[in-house]
PDB file of N, CA and C in Angstrom:
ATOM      1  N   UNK A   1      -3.050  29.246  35.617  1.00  0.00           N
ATOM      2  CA  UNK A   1      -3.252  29.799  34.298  1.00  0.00           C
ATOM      3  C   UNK A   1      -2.448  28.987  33.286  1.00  0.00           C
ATOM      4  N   UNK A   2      -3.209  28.960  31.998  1.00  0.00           N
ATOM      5  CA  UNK A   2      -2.689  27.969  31.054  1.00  0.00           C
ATOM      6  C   UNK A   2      -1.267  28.516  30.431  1.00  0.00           C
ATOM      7  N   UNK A   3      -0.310  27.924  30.038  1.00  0.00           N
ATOM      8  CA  UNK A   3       0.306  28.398  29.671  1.00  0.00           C
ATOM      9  C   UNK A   3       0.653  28.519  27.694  1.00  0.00           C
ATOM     10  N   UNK A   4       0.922  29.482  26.680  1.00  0.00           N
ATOM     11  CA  UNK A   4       0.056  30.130  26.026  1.00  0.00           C
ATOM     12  C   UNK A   4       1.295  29.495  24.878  1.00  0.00           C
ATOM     13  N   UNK A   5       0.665  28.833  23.763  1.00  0.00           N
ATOM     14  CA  UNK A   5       1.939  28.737  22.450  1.00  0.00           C
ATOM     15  C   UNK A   5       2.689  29.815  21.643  1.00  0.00           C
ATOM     16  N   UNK A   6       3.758  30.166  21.628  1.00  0.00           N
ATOM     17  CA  UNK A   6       4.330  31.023  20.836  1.00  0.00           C
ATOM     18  C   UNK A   6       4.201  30.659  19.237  1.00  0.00           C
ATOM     19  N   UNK A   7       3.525  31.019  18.378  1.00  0.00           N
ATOM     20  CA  UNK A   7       3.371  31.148  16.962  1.00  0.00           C
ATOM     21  C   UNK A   7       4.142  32.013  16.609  1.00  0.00           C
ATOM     22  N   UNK A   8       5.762  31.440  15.808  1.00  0.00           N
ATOM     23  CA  UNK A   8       6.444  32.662  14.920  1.00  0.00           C
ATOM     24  C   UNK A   8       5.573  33.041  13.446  1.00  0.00           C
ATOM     25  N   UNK A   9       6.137  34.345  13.986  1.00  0.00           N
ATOM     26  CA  UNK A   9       5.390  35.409  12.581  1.00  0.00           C
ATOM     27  C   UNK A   9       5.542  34.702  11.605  1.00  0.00           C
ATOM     28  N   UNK A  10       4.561  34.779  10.347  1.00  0.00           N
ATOM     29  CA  UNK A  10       5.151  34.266   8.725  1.00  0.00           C
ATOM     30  C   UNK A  10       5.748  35.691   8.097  1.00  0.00           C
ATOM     31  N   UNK A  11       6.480  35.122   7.354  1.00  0.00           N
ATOM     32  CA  UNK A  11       7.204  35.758   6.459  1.00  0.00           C
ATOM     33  C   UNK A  11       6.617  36.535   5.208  1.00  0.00           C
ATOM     34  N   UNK A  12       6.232  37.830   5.219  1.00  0.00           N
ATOM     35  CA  UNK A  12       5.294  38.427   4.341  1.00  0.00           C
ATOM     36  C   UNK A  12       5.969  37.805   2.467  1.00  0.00           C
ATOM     37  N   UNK A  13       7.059  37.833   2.275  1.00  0.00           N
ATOM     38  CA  UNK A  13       7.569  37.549   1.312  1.00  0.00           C
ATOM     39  C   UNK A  13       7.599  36.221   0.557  1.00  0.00           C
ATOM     40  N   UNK A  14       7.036  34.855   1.427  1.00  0.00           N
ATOM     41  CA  UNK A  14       6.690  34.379   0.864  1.00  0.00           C
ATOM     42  C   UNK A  14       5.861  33.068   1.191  1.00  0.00           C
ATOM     43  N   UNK A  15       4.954  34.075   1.828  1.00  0.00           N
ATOM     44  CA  UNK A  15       3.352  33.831   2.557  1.00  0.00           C
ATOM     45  C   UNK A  15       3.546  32.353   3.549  1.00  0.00           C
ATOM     46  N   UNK A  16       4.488  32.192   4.600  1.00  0.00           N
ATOM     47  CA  UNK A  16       4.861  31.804   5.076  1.00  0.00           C
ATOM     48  C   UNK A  16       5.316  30.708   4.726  1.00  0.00           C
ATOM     49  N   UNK A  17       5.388  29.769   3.804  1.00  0.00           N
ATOM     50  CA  UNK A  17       5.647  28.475   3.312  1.00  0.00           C
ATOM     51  C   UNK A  17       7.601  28.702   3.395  1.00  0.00           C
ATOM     52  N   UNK A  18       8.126  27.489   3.262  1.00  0.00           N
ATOM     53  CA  UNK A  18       9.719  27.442   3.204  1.00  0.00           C
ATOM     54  C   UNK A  18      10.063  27.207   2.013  1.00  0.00           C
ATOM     55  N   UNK A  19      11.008  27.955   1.475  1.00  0.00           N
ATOM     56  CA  UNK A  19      12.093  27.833   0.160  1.00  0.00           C
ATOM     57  C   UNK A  19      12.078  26.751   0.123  1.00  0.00           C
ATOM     58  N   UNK A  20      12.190  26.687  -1.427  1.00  0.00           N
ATOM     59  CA  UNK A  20      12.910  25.453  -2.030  1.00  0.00           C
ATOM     60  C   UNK A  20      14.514  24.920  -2.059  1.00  0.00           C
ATOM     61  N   UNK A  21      15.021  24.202  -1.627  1.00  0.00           N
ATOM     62  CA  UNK A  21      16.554  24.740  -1.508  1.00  0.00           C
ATOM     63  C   UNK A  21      16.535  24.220  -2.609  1.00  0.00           C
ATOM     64  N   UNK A  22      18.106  24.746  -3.385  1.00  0.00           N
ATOM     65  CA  UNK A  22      18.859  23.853  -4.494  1.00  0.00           C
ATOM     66  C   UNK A  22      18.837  22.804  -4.351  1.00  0.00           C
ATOM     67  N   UNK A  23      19.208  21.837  -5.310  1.00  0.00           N
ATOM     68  CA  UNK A  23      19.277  20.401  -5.472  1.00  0.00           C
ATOM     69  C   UNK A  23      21.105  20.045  -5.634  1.00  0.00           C
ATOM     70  N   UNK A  24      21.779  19.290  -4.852  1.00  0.00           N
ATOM     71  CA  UNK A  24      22.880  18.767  -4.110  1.00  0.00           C
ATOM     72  C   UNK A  24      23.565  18.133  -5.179  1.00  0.00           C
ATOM     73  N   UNK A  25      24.993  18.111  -5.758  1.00  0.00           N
ATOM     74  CA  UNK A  25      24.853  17.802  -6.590  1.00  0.00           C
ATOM     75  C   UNK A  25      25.426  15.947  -5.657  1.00  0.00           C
ATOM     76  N   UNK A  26      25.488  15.272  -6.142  1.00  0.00           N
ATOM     77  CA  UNK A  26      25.907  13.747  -5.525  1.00  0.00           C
ATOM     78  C   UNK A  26      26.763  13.448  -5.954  1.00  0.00           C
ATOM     79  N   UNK A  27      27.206  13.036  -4.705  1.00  0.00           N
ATOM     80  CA  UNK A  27      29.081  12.603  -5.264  1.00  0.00           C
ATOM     81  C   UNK A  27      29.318  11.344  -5.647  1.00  0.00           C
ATOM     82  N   UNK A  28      30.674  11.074  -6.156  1.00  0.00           N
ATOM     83  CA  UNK A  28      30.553   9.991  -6.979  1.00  0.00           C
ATOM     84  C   UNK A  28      30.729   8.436  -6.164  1.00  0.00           C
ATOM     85  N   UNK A  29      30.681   8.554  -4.996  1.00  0.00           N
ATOM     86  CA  UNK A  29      30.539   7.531  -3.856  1.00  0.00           C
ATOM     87  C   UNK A  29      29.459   7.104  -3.977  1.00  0.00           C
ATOM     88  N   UNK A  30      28.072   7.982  -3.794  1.00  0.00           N
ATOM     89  CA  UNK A  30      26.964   7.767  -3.447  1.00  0.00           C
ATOM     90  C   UNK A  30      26.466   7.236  -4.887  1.00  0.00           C
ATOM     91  N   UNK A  31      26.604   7.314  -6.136  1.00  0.00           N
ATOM     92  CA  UNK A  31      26.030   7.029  -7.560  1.00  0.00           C
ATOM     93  C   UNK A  31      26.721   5.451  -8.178  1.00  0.00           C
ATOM     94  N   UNK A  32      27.753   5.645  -7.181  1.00  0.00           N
ATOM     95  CA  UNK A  32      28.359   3.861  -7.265  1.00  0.00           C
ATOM     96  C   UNK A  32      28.306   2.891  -6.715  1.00  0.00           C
ATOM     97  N   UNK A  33      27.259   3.126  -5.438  1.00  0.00           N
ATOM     98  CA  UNK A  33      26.854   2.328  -4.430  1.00  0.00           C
ATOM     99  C   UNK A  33      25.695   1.347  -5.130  1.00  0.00           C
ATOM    100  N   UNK A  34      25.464   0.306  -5.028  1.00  0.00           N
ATOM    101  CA  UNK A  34      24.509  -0.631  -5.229  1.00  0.00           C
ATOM    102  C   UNK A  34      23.733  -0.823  -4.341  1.00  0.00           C
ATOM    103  N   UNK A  35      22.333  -1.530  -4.555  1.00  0.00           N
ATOM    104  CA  UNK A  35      21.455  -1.716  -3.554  1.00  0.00           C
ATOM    105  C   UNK A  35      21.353  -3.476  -4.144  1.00  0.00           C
ATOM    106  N   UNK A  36      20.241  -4.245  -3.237  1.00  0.00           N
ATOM    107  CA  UNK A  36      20.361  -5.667  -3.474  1.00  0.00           C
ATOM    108  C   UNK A  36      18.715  -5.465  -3.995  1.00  0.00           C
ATOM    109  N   UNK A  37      18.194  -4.261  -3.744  1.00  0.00           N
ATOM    110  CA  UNK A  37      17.097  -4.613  -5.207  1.00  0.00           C
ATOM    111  C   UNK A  37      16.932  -4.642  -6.276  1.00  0.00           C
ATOM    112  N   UNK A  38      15.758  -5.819  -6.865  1.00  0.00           N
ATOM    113  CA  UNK A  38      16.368  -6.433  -8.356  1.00  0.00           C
ATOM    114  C   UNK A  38      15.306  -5.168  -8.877  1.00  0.00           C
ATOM    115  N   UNK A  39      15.833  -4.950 -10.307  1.00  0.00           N
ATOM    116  CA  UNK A  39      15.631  -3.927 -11.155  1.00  0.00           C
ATOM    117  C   UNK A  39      14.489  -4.352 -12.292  1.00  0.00           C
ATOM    118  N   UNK A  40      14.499  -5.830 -12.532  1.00  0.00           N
ATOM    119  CA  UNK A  40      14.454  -6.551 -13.433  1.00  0.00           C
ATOM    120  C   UNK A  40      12.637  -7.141 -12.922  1.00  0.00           C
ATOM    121  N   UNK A  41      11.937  -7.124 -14.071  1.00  0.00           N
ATOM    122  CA  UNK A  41      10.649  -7.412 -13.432  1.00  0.00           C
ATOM    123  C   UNK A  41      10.614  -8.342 -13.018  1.00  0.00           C
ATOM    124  N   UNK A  42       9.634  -8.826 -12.422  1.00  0.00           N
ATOM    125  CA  UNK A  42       9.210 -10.566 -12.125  1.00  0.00           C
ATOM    126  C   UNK A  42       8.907 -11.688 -13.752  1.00  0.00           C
ATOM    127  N   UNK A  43       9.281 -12.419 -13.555  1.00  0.00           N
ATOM    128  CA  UNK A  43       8.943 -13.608 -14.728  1.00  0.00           C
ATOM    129  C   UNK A  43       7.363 -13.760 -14.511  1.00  0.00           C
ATOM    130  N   UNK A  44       6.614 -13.956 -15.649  1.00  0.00           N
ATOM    131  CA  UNK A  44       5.103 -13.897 -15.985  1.00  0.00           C
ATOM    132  C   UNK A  44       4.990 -15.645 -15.300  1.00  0.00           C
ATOM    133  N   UNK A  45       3.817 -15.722 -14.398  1.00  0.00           N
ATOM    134  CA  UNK A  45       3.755 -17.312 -14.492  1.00  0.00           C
ATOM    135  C   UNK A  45       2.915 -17.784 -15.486  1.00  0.00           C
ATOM    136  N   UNK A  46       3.032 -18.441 -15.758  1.00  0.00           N
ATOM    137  CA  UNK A  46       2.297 -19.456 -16.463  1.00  0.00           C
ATOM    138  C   UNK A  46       0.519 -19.852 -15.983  1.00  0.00           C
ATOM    139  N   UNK A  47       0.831 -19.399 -14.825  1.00  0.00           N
ATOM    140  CA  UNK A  47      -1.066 -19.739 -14.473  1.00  0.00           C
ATOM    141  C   UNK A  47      -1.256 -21.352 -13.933  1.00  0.00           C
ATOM    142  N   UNK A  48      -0.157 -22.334 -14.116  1.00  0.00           N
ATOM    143  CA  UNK A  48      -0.394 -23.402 -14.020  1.00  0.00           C
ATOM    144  C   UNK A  48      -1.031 -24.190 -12.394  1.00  0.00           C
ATOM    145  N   UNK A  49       0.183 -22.896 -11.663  1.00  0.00           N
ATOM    146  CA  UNK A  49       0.111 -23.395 -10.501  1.00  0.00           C
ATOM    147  C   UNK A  49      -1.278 -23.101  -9.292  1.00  0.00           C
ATOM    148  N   UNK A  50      -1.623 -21.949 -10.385  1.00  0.00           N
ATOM    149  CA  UNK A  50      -3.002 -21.326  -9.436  1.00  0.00           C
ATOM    150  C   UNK A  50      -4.466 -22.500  -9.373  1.00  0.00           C
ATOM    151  N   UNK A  51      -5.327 -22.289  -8.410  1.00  0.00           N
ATOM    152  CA  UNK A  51      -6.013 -23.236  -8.288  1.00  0.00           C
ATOM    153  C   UNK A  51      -7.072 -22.205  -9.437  1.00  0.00           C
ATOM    154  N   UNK A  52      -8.176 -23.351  -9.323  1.00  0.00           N
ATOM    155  CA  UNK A  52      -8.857 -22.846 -10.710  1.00  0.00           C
ATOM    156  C   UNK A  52     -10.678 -23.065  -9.789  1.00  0.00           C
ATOM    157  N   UNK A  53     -11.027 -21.720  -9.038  1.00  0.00           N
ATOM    158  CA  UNK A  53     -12.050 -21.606  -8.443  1.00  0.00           C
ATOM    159  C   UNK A  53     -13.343 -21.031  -9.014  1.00  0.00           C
ATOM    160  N   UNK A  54     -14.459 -22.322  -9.118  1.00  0.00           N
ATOM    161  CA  UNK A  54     -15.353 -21.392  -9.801  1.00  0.00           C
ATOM    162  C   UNK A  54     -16.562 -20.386  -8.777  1.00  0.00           C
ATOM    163  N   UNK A  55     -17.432 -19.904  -9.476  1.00  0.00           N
ATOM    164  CA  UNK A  55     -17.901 -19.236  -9.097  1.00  0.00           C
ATOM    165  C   UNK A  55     -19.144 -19.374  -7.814  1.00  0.00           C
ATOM    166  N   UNK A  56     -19.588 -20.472  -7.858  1.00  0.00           N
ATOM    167  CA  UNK A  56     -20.240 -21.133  -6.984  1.00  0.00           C
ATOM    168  C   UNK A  56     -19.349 -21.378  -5.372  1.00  0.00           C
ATOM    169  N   UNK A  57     -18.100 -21.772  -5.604  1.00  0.00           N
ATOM    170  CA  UNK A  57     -17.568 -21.820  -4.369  1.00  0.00           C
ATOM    171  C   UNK A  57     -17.290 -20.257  -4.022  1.00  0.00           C
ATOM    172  N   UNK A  58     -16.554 -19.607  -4.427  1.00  0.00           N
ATOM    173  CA  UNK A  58     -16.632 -18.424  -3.756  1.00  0.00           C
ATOM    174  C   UNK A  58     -17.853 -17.891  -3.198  1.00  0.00           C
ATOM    175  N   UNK A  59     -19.193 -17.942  -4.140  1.00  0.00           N
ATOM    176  CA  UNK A  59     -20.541 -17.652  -3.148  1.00  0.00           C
ATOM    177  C   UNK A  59     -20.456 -18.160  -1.876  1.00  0.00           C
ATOM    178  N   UNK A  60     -20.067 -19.818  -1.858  1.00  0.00           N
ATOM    179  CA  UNK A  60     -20.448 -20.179  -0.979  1.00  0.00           C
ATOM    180  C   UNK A  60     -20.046 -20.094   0.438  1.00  0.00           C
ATOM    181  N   UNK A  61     -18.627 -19.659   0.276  1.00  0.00           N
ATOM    182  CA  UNK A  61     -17.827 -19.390   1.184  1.00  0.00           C
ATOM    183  C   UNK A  61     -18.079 -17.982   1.381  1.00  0.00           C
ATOM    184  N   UNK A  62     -18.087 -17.040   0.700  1.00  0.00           N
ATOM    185  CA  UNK A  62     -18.413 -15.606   0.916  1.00  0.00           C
ATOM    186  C   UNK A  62     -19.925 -15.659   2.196  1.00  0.00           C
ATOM    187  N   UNK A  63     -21.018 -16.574   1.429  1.00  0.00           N
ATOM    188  CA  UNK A  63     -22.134 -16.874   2.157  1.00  0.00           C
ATOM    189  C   UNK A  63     -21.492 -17.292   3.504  1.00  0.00           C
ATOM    190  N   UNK A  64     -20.735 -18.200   3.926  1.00  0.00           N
ATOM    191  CA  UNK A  64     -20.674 -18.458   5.337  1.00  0.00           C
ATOM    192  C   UNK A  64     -19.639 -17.567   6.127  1.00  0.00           C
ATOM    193  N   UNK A  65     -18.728 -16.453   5.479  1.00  0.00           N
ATOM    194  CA  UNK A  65     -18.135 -15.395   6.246  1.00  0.00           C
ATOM    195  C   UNK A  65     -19.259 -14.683   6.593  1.00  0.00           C
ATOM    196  N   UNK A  66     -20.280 -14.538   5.866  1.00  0.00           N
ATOM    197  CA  UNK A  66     -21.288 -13.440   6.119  1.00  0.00           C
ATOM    198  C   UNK A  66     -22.008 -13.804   7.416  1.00  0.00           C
ATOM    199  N   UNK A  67     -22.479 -15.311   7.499  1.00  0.00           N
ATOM    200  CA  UNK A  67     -22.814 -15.907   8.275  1.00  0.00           C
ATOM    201  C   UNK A  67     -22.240 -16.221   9.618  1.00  0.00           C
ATOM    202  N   UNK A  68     -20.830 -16.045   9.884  1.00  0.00           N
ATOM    203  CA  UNK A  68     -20.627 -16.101  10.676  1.00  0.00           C
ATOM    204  C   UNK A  68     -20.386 -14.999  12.154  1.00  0.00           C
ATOM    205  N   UNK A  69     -20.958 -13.822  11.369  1.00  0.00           N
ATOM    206  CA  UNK A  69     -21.333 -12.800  12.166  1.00  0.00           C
ATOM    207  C   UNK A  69     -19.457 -11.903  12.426  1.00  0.00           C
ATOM    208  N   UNK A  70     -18.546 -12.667  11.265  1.00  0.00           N
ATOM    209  CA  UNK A  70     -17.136 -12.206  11.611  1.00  0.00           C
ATOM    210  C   UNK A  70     -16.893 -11.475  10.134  1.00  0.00           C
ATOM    211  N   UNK A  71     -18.038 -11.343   9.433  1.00  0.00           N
ATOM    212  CA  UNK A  71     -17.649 -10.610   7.930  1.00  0.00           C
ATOM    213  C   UNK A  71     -17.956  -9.025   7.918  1.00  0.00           C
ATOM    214  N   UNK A  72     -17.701  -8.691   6.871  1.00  0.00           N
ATOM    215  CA  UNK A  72     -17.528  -7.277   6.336  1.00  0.00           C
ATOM    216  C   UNK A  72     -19.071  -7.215   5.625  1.00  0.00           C
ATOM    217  N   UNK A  73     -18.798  -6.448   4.494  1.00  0.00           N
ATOM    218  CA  UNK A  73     -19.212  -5.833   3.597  1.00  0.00           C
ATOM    219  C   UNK A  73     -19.576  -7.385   2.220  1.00  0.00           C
ATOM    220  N   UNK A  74     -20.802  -7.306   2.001  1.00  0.00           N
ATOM    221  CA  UNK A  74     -20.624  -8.477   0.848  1.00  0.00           C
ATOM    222  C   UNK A  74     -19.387  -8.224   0.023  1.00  0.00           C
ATOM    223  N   UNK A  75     -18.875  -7.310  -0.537  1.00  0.00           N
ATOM    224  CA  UNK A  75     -17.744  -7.213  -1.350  1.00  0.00           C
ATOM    225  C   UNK A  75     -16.072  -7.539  -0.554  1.00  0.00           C
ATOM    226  N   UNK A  76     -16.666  -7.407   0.788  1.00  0.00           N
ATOM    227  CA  UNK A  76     -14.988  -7.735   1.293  1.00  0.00           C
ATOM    228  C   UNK A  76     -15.527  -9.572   2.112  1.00  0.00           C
ATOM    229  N   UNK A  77     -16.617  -9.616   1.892  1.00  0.00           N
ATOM    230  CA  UNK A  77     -16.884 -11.668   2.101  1.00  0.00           C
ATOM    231  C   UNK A  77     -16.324 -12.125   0.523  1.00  0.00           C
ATOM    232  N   UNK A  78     -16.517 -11.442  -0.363  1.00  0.00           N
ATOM    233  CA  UNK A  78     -16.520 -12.158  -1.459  1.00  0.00           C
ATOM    234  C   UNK A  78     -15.128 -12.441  -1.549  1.00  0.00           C
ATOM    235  N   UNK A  79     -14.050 -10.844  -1.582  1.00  0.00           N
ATOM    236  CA  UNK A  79     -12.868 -10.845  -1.522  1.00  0.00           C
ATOM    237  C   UNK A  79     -11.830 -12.232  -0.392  1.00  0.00           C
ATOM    238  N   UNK A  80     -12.660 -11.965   0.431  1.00  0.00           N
ATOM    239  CA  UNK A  80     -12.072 -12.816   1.835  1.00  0.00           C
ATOM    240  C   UNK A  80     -11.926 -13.816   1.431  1.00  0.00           C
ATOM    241  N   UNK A  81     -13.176 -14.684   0.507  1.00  0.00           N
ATOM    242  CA  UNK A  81     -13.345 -16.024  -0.050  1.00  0.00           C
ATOM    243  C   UNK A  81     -12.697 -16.530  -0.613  1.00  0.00           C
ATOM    244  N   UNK A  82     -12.371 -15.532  -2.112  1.00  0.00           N
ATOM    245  CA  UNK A  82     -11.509 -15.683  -2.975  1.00  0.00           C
ATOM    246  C   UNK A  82     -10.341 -15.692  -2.373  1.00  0.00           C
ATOM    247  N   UNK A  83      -9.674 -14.903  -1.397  1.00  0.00           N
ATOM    248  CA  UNK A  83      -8.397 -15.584  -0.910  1.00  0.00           C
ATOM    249  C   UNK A  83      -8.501 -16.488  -0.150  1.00  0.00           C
ATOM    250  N   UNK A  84      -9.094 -17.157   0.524  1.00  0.00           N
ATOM    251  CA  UNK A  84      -8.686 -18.455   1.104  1.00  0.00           C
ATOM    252  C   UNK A  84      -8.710 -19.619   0.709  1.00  0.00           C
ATOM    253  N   UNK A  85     -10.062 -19.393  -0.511  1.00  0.00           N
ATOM    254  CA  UNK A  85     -10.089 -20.517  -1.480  1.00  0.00           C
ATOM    255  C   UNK A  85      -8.933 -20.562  -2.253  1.00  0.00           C
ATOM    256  N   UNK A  86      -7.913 -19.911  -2.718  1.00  0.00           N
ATOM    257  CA  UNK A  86      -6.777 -20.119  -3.256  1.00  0.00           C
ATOM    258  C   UNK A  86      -5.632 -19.855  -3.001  1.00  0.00           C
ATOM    259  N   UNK A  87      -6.219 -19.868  -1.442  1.00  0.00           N
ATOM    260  CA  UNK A  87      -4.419 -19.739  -0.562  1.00  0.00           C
ATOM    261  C   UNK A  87      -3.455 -18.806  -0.587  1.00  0.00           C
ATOM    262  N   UNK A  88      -4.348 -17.634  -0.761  1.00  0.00           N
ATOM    263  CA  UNK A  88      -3.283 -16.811  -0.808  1.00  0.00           C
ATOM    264  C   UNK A  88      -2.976 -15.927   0.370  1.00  0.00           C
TER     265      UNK A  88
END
């Protein structure tokens, strides 16, 4: 014979879900600690360094993921294309 899960009762008072506890206040150890992530956005590039792919090659490459019986979805050949054609 199987043996059977014990389900504790819920709590009529507040339809079984758990309290919210208070919020802790943090001591002043923990608010002076640093982390080594930067805060500071990334610098905008310039665009210079990206390759400059037109639209014909991505078909064409999208066309031979499709073709090779190892692709997706036309929208994830196209995607696929576009990253390899520019190395990313």
């Amino acid at each position: 014979m199987a043996k059977k899960e014990m389900i504790p009762p819920r709590s009529p008072g507040n339809g079984g879900q758990s309290q919210a506890r208070p919020a802790q206040p943090q001591s002043n150890a923990a608010a002076a600690m640093s982390t080594s992530v930067r805060n500071s956005a990334l610098p905008k590039s310039s665009g210079a360094g990206r390759k400059q792919i037109s639209h014909e090659q991505i078909a064409a490459r999208a066309y031979e993921i499709s073709q090779s019986g190892k692709g997706g979805s036309p929208e994830d050949n196209w995607l696929r294309a576009e990253r390899e054609l520019r190395g990313s």
